[in-house]
C-alpha atoms as a PDB file:
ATOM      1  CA  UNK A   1       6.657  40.181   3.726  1.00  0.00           C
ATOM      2  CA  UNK A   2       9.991  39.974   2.372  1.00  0.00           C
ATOM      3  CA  UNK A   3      11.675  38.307   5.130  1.00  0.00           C
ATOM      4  CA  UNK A   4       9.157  35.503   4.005  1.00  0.00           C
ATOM      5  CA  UNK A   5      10.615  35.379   0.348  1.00  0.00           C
ATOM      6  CA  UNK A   6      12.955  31.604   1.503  1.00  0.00           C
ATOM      7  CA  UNK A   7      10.071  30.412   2.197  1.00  0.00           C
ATOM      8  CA  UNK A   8       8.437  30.688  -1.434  1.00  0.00           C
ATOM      9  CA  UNK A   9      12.447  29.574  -2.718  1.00  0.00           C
ATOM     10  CA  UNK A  10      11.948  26.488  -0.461  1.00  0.00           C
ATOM     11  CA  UNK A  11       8.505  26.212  -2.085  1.00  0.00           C
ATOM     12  CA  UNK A  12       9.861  25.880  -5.541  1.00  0.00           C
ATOM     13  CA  UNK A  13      12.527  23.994  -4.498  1.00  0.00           C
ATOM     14  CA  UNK A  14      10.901  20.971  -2.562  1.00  0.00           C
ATOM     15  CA  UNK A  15       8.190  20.404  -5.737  1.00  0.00           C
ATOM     16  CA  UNK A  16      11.579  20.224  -7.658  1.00  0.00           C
ATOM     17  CA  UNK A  17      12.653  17.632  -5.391  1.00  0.00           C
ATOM     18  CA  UNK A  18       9.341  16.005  -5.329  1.00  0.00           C
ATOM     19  CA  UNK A  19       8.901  15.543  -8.926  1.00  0.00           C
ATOM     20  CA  UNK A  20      12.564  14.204  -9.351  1.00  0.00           C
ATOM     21  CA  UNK A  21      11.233  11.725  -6.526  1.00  0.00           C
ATOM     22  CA  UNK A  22       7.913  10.629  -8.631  1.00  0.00           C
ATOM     23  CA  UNK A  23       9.377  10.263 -11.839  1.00  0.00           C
ATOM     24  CA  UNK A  24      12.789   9.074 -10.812  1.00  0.00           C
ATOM     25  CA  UNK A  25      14.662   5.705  -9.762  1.00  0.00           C
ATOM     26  CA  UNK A  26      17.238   4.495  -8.069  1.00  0.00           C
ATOM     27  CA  UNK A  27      20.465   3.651  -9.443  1.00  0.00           C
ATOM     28  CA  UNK A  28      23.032   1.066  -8.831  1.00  0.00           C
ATOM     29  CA  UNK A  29      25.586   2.380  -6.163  1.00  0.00           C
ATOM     30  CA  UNK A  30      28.854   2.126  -6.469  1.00  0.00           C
ATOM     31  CA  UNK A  31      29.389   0.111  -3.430  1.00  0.00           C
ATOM     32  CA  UNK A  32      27.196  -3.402  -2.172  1.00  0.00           C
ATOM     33  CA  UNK A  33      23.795  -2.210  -0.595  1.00  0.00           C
ATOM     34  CA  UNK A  34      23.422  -2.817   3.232  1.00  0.00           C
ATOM     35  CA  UNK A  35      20.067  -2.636   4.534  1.00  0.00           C
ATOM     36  CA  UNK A  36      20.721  -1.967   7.930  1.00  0.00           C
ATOM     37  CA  UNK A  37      22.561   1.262   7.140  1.00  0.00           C
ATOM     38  CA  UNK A  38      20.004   2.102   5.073  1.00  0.00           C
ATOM     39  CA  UNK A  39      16.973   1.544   7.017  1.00  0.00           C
ATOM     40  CA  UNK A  40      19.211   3.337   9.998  1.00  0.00           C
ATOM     41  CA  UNK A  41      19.941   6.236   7.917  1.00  0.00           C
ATOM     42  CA  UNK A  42      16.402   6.651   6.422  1.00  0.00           C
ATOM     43  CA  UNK A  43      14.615   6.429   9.953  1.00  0.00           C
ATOM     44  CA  UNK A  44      17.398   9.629  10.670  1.00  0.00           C
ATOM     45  CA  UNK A  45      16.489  11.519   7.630  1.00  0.00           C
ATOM     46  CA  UNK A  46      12.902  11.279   8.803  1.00  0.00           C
ATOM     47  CA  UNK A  47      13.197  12.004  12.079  1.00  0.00           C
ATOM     48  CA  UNK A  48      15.214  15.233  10.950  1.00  0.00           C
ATOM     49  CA  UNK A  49      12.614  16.156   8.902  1.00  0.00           C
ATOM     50  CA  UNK A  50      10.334  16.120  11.323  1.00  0.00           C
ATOM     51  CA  UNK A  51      12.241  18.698  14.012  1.00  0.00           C
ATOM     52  CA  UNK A  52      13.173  21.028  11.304  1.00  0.00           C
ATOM     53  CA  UNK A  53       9.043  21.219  10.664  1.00  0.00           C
ATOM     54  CA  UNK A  54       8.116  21.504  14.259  1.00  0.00           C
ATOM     55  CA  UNK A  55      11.455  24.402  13.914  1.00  0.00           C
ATOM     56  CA  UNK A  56       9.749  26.396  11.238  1.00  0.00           C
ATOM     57  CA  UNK A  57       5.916  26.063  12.452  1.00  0.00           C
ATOM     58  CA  UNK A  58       7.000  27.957  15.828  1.00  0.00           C
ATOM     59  CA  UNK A  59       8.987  30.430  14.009  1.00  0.00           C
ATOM     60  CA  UNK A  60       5.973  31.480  12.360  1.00  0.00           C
ATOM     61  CA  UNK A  61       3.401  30.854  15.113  1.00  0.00           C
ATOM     62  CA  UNK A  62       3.976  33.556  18.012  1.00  0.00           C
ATOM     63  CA  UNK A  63       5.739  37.247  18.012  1.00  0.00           C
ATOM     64  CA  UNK A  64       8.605  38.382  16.768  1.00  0.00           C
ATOM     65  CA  UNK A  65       8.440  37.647  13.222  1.00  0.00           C
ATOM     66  CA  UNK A  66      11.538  35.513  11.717  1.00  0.00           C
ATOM     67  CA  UNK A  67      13.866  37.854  10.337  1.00  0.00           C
ATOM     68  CA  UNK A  68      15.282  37.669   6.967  1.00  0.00           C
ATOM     69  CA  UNK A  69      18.180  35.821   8.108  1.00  0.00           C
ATOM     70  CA  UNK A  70      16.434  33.709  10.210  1.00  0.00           C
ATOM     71  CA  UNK A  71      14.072  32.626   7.348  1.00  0.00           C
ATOM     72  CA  UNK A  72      16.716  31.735   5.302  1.00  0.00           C
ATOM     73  CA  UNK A  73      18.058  29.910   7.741  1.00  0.00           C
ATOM     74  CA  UNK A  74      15.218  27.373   8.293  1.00  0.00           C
ATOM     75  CA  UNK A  75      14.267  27.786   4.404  1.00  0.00           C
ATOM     76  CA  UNK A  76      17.946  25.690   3.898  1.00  0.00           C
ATOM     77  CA  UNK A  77      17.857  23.594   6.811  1.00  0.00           C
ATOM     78  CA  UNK A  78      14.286  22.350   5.627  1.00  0.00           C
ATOM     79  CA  UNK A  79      15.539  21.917   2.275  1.00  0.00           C
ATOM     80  CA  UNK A  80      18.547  19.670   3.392  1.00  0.00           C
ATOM     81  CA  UNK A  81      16.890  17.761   5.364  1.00  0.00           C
ATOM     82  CA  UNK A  82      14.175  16.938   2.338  1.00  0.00           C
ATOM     83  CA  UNK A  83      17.237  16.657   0.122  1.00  0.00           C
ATOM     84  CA  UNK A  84      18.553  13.911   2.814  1.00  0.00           C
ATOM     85  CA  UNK A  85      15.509  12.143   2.641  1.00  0.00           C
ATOM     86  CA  UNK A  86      15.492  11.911  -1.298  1.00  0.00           C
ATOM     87  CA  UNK A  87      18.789  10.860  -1.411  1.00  0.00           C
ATOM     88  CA  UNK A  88      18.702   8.289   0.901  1.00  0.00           C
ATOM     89  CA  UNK A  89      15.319   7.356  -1.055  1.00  0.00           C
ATOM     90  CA  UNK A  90      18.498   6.658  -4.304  1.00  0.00           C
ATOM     91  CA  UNK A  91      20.346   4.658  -1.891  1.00  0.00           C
ATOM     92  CA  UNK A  92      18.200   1.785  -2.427  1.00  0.00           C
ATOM     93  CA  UNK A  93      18.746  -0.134  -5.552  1.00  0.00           C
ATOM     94  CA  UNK A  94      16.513  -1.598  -8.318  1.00  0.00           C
ATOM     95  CA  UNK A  95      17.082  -5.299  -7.295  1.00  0.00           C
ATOM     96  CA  UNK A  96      15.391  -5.042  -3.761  1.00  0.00           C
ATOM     97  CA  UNK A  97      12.643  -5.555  -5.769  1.00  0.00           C
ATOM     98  CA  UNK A  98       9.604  -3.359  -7.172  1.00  0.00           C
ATOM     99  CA  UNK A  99       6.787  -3.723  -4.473  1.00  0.00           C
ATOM    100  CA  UNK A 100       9.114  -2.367  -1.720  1.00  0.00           C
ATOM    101  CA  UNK A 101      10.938   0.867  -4.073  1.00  0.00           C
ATOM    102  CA  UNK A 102       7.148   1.849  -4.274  1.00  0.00           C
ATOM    103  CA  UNK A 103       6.419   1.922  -0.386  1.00  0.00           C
ATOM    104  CA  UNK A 104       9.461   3.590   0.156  1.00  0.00           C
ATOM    105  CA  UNK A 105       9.295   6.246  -2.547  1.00  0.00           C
ATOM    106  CA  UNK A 106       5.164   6.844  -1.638  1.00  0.00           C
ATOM    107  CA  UNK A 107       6.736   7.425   1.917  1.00  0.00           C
ATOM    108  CA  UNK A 108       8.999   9.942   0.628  1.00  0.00           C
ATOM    109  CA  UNK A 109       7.014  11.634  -1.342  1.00  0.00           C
ATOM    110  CA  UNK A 110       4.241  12.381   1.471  1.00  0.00           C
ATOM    111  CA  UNK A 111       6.902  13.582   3.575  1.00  0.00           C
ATOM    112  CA  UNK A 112       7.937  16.699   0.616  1.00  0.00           C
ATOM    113  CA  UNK A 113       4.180  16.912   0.073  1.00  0.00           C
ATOM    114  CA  UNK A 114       3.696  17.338   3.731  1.00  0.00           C
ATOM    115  CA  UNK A 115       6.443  19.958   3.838  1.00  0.00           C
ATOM    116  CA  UNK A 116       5.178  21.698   0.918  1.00  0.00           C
ATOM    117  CA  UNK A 117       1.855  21.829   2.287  1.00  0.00           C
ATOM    118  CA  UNK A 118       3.334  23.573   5.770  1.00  0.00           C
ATOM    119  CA  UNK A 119       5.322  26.380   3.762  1.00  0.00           C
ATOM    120  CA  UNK A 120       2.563  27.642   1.639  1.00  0.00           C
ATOM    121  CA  UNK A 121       0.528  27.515   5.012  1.00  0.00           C
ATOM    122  CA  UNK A 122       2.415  29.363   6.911  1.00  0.00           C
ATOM    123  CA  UNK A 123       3.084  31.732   3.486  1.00  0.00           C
ATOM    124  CA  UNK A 124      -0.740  32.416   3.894  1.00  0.00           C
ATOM    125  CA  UNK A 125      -1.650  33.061   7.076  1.00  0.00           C
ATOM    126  CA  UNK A 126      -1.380  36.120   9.066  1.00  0.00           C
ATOM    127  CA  UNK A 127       1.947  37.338  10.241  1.00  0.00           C
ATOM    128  CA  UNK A 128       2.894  35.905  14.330  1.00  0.00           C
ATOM    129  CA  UNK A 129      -0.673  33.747  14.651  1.00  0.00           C
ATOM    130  CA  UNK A 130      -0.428  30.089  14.264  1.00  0.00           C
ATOM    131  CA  UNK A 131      -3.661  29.161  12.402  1.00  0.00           C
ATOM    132  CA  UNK A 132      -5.329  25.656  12.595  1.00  0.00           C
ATOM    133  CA  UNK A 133      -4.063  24.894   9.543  1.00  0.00           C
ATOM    134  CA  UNK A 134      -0.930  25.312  10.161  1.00  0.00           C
ATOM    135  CA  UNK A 135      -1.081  22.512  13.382  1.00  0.00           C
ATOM    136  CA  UNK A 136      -2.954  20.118  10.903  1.00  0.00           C
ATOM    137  CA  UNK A 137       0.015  20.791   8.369  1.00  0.00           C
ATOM    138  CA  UNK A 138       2.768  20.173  11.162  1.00  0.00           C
ATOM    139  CA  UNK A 139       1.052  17.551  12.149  1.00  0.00           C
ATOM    140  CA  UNK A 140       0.541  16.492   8.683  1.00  0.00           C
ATOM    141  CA  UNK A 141       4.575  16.043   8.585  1.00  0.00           C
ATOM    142  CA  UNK A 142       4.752  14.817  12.232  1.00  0.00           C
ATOM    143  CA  UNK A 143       2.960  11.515  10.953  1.00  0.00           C
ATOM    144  CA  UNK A 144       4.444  10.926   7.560  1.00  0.00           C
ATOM    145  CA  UNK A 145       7.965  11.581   9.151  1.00  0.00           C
ATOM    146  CA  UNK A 146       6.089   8.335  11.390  1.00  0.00           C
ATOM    147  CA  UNK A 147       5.683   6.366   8.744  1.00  0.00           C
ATOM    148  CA  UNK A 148       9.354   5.056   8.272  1.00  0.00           C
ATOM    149  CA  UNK A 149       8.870   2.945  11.527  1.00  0.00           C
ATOM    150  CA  UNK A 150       6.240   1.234   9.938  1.00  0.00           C
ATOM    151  CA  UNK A 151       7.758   0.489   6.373  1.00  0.00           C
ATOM    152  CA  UNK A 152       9.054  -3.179   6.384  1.00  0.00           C
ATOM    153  CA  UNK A 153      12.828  -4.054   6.431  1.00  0.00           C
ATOM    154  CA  UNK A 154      12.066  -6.947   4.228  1.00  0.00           C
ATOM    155  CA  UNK A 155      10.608  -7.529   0.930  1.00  0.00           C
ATOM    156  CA  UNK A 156       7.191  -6.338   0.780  1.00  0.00           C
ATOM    157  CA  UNK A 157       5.385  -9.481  -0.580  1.00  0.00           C
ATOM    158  CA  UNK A 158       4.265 -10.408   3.368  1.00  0.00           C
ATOM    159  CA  UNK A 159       3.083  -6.917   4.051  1.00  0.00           C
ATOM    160  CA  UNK A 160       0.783  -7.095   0.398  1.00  0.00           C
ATOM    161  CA  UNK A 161      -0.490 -10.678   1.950  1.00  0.00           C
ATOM    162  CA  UNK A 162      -1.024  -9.239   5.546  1.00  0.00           C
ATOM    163  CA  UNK A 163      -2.978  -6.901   4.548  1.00  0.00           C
ATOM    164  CA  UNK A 164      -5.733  -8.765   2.959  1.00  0.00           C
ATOM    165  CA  UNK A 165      -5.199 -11.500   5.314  1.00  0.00           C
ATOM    166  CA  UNK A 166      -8.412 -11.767   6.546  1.00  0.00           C
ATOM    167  CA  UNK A 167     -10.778  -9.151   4.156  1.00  0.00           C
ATOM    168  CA  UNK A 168     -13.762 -11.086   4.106  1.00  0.00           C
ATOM    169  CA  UNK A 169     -14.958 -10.827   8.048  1.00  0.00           C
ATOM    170  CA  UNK A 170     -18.201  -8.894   7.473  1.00  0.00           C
ATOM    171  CA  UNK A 171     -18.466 -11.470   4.167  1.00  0.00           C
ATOM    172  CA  UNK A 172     -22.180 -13.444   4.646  1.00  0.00           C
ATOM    173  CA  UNK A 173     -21.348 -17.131   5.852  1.00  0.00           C
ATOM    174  CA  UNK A 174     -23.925 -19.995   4.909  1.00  0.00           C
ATOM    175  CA  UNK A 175     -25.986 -19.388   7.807  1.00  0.00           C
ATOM    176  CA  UNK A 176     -26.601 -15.894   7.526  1.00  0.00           C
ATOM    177  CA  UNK A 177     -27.720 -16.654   3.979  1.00  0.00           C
ATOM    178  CA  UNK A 178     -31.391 -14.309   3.744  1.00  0.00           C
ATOM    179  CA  UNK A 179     -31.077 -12.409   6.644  1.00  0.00           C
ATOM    180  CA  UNK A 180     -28.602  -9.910   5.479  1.00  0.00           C
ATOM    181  CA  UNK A 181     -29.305  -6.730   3.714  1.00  0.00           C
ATOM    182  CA  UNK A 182     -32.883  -5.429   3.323  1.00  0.00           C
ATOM    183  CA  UNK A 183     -35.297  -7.828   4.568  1.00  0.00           C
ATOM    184  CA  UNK A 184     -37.548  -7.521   2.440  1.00  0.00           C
ATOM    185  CA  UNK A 185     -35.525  -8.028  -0.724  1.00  0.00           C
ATOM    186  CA  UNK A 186     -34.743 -12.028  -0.608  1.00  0.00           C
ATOM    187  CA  UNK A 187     -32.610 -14.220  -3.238  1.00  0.00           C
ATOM    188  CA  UNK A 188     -34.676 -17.125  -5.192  1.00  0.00           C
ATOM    189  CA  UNK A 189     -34.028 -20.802  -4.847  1.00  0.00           C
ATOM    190  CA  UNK A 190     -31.438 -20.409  -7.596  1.00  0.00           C
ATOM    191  CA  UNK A 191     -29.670 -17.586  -6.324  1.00  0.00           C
ATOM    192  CA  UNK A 192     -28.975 -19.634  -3.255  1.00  0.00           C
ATOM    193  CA  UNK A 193     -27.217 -22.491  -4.800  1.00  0.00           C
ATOM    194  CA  UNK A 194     -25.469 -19.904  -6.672  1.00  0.00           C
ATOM    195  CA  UNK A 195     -24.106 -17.959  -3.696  1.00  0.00           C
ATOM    196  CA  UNK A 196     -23.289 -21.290  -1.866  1.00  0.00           C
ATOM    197  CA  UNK A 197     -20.880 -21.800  -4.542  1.00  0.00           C
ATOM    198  CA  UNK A 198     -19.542 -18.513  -4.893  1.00  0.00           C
ATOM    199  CA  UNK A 199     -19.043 -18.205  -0.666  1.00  0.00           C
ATOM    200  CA  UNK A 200     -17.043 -21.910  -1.987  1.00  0.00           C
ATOM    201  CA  UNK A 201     -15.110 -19.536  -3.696  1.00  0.00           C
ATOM    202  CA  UNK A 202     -14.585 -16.853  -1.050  1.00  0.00           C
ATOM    203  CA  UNK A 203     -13.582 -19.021   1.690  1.00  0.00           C
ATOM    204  CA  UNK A 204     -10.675 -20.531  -0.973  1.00  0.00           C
ATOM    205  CA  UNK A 205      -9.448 -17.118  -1.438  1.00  0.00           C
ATOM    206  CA  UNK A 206      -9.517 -16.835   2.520  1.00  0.00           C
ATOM    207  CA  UNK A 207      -7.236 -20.034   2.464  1.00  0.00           C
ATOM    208  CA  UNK A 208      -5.206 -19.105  -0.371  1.00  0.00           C
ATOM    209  CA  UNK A 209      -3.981 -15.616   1.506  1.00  0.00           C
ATOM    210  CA  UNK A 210      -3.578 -17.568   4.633  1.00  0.00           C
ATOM    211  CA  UNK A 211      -1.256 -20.333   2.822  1.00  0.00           C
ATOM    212  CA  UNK A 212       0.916 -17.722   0.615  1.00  0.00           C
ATOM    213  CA  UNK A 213       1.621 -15.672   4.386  1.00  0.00           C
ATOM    214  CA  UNK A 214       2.667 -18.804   5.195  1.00  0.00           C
ATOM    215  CA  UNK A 215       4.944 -20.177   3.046  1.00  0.00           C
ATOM    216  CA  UNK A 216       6.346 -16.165   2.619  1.00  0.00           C
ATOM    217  CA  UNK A 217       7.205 -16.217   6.033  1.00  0.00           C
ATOM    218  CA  UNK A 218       8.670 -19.273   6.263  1.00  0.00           C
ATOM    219  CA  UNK A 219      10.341 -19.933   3.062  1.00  0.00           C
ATOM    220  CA  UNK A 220      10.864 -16.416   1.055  1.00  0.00           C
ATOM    221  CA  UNK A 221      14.205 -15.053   0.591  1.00  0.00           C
ATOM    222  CA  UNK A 222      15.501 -12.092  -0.985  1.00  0.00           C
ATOM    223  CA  UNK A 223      19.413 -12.853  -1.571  1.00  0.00           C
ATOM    224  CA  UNK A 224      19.305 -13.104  -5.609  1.00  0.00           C
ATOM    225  CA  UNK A 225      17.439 -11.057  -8.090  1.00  0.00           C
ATOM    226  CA  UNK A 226      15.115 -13.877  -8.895  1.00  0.00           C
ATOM    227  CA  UNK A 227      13.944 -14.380  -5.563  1.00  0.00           C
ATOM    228  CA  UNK A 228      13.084 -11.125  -5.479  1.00  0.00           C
ATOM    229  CA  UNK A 229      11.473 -10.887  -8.964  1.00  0.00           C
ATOM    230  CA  UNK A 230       9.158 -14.122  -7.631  1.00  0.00           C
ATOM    231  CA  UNK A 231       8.194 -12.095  -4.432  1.00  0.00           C
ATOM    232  CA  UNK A 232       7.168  -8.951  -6.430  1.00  0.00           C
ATOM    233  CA  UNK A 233       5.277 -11.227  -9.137  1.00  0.00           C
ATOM    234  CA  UNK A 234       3.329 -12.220  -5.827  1.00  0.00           C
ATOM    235  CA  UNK A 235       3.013  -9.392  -4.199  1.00  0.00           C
ATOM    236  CA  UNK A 236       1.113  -7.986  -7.244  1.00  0.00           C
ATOM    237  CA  UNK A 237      -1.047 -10.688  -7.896  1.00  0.00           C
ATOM    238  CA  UNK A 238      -2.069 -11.226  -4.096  1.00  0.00           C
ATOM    239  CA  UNK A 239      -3.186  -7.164  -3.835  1.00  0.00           C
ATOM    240  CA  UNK A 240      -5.887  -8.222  -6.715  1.00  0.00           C
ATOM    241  CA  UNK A 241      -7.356 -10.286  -4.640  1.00  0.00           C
ATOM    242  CA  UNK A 242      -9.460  -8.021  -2.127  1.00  0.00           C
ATOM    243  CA  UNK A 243     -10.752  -6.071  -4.877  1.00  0.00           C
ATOM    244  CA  UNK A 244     -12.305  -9.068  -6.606  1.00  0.00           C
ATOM    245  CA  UNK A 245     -13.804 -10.315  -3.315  1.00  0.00           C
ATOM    246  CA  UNK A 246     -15.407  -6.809  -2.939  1.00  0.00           C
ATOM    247  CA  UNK A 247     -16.537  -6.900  -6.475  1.00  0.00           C
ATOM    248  CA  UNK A 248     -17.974 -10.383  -6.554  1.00  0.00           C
ATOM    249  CA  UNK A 249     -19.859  -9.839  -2.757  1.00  0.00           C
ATOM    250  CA  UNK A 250     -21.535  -5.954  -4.243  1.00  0.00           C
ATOM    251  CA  UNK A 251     -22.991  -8.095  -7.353  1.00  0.00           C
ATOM    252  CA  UNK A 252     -24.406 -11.385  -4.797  1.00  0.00           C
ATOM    253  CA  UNK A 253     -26.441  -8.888  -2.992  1.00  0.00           C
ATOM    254  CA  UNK A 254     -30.764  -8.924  -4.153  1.00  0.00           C
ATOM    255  CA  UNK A 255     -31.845  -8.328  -7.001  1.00  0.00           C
ATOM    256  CA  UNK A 256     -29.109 -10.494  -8.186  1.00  0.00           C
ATOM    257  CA  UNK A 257     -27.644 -10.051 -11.840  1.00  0.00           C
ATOM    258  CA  UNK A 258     -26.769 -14.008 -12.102  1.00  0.00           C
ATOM    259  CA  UNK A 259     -24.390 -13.182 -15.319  1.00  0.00           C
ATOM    260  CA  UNK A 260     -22.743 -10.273 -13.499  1.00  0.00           C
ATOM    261  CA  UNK A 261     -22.596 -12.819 -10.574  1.00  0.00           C
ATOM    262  CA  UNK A 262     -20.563 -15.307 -13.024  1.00  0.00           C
ATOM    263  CA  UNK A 263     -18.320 -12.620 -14.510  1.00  0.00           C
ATOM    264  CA  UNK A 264     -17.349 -11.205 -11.391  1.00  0.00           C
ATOM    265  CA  UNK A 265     -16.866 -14.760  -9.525  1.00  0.00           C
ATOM    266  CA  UNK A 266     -14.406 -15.937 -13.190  1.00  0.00           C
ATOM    267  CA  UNK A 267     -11.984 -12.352 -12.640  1.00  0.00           C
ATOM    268  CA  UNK A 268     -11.648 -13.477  -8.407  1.00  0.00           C
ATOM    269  CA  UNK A 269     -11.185 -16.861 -10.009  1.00  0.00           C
ATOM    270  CA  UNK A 270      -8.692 -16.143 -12.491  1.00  0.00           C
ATOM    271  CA  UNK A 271      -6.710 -14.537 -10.224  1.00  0.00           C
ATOM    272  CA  UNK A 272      -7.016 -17.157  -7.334  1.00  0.00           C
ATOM    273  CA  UNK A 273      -5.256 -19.514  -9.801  1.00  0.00           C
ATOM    274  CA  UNK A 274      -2.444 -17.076 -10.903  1.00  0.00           C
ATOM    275  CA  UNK A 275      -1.847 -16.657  -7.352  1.00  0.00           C
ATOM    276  CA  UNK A 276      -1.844 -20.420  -6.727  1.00  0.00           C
ATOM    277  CA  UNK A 277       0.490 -20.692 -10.005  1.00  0.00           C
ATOM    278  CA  UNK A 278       3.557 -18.108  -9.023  1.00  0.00           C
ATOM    279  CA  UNK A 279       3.218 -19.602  -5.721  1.00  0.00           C
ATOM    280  CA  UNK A 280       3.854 -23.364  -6.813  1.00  0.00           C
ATOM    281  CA  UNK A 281       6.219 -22.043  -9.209  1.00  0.00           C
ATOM    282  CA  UNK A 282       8.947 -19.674  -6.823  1.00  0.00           C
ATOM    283  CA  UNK A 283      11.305 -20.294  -4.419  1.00  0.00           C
ATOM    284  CA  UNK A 284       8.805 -19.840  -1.195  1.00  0.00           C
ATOM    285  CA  UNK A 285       7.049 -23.422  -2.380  1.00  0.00           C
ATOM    286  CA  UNK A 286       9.193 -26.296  -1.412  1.00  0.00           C
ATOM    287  CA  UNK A 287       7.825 -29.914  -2.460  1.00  0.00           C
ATOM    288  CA  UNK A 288       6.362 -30.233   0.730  1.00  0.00           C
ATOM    289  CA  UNK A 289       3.847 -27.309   0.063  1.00  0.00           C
ATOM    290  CA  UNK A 290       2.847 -28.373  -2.735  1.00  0.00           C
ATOM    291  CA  UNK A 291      -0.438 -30.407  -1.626  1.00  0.00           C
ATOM    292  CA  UNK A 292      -2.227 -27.001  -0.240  1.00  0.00           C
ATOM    293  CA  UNK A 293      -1.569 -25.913  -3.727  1.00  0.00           C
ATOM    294  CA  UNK A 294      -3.088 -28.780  -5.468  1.00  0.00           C
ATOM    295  CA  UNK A 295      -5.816 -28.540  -3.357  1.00  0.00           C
ATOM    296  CA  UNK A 296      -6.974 -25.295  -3.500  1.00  0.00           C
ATOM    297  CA  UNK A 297      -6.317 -25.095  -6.538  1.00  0.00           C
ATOM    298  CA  UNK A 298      -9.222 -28.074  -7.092  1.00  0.00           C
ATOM    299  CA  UNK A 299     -11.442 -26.155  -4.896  1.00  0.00           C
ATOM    300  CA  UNK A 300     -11.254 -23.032  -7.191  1.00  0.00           C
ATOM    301  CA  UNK A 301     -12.142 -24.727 -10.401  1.00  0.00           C
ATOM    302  CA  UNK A 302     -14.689 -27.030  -8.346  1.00  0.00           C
ATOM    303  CA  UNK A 303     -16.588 -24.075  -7.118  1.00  0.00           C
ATOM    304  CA  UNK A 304     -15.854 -21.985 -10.385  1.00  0.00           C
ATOM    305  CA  UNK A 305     -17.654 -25.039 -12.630  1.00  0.00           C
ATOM    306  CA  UNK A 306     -20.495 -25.222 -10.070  1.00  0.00           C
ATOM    307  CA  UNK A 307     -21.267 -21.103 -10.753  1.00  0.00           C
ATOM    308  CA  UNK A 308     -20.567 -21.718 -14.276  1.00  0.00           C
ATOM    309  CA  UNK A 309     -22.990 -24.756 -14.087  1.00  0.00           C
ATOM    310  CA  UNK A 310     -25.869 -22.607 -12.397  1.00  0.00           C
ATOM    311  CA  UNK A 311     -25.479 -19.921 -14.862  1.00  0.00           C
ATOM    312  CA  UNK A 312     -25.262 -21.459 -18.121  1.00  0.00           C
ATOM    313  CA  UNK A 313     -28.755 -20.372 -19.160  1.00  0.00           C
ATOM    314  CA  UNK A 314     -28.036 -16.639 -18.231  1.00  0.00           C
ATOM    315  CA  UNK A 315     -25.451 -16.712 -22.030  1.00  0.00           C
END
């Protein structure tokens, strides 16, 4: 069991490493940032990572045991590769914005936590057996080591609007209205007019996501720190916007609460509009784009005053 003593050092010292990660932030290098030797030099720390896991997984899966020296040796070539990881993690600076220092650092992150997880697996199992743990925790590392391939090399504002791009496919449409859900459950006459207006409301945040990818990817830029600021602004406000759909759709289901209906369909609503408003207001909006603002903007508020309308008597 002693020969085994790096690997509880390497234990210690990755969760070291991983809280400086999580509570850290990159600094301001000396020398201008260039993303293409960064994004080339993170996809190498991660693909180091990942040999010097499948390295000390077979060490530890099949007769003899790793000697003392050998342990130590794959204890410090683990930990340098980690270490390569986090520092190439500091490489990137503060003004490449918010939304994309948080994708990277929760990639970097999973990969420690991954290698964590493998040490103290192969700490507790048998000696010279390779346990199914262990090939889920290798594994495990295998696919966040993955994961730099599919980080963007851009701002992340695009990714944030991709993925809600189209949220709302299992959404009821107008014809479906009654024939969803438990049929023998069905909304009154008022609850209809109500959900006509609120689906009003889901189809604008449809368009809305569709418009912002839009414009992101044809007219964002990251080359100053206020571009950048602008694209993280919207990045943050377009993630809100799933979770509201979700929200507004669980309360339009029978028995409907109409209040809870309003409340829900004036958050999804409020956020629709700050959406609409960083977007008229940043660099990706050019005069030309700003008609599709205007107009959803209308349909918002149109659709918002109809619930509003249909509701009043619920105060």
């Amino acid at each position: 069991m002693a020969a085994r003593e790096p690997l509880r050092e390497l234990v210690a010292a990755l969760r070291a490493v991983l809280a400086r990660v999580r509570e850290g932030e990159p600094g301001e290098g000396r020398e201008p940032f260039e993303p293409t030797r960064f994004w080339d030099a993170l996809g190498q720390a991660f693909k180091i990572t990942s040999q010097e896991a499948t390295k000390l997984s077979l060490a530890f899966s099949r007769p003899p045991v790793a000697s003392a020296e050998d342990c130590q040796k794959l204890s410090e070539d683990v930990q340098n590769a980690i270490l390569a990881v986090a520092t190439v993690y500091y490489w990137l600076p503060k003004g490449q914005g918010t939304t994309l220092r948080k994708m990277v650092r929760d990639a970097t992150t999973e990969v420690v936590e991954g290698m964590i997880q493998l040490t103290e697996t192969i700490l507790s199992a048998p000696l010279e057996s390779l346990c199914q743990e262990q090939l889920i925790s290798t594994g495990g590392v295998w696919e966040a080591c993955e994961q730099v391939s599919n980080l963007p090399r851009v701002h992340l504002c695009s990714q944030a609007v991709v993925e809600g791009q189209d949220p709302y496919s299992d959404i009821m449409e107008d014809e479906e209205l009654g024939f969803r859900g438990n049929r023998d459950t069905y909304w009154s006459e008022a609850d209809r007019k109500l959900l006509s207006s609120c689906l009003g409301l889901m189809k604008a945040s449809k368009a809305c996501l569709k418009k912002v990818l839009g414009v992101v990817k044809a007219y964002g830029k990251a080359d100053s720190p206020e571009q950048i600021s602008q694209l993280d602004d919207l990045a943050d406000i377009a993630n809100e916007i799933s979770p509201s759909v979700d929200e507004l759709a669980l309360s339009m289901y029978p028995p409907m609460n109409q209040l809870g209906v309003r409340l829900n369909a004036a958050k999804l609503a409020s956020v629709l509009k700050k959406v609409l408003e960083i977007t008229k207001t940043s660099h990706v909006c050019p005069p030309s784009e700003e008609g599709w603002v205007q107009f959803l903007t209308g349909a918002v508020d149109h659709n918002m005053n109809k619930i509003k309308n249909f509701t009043q008597g619920q105060l």
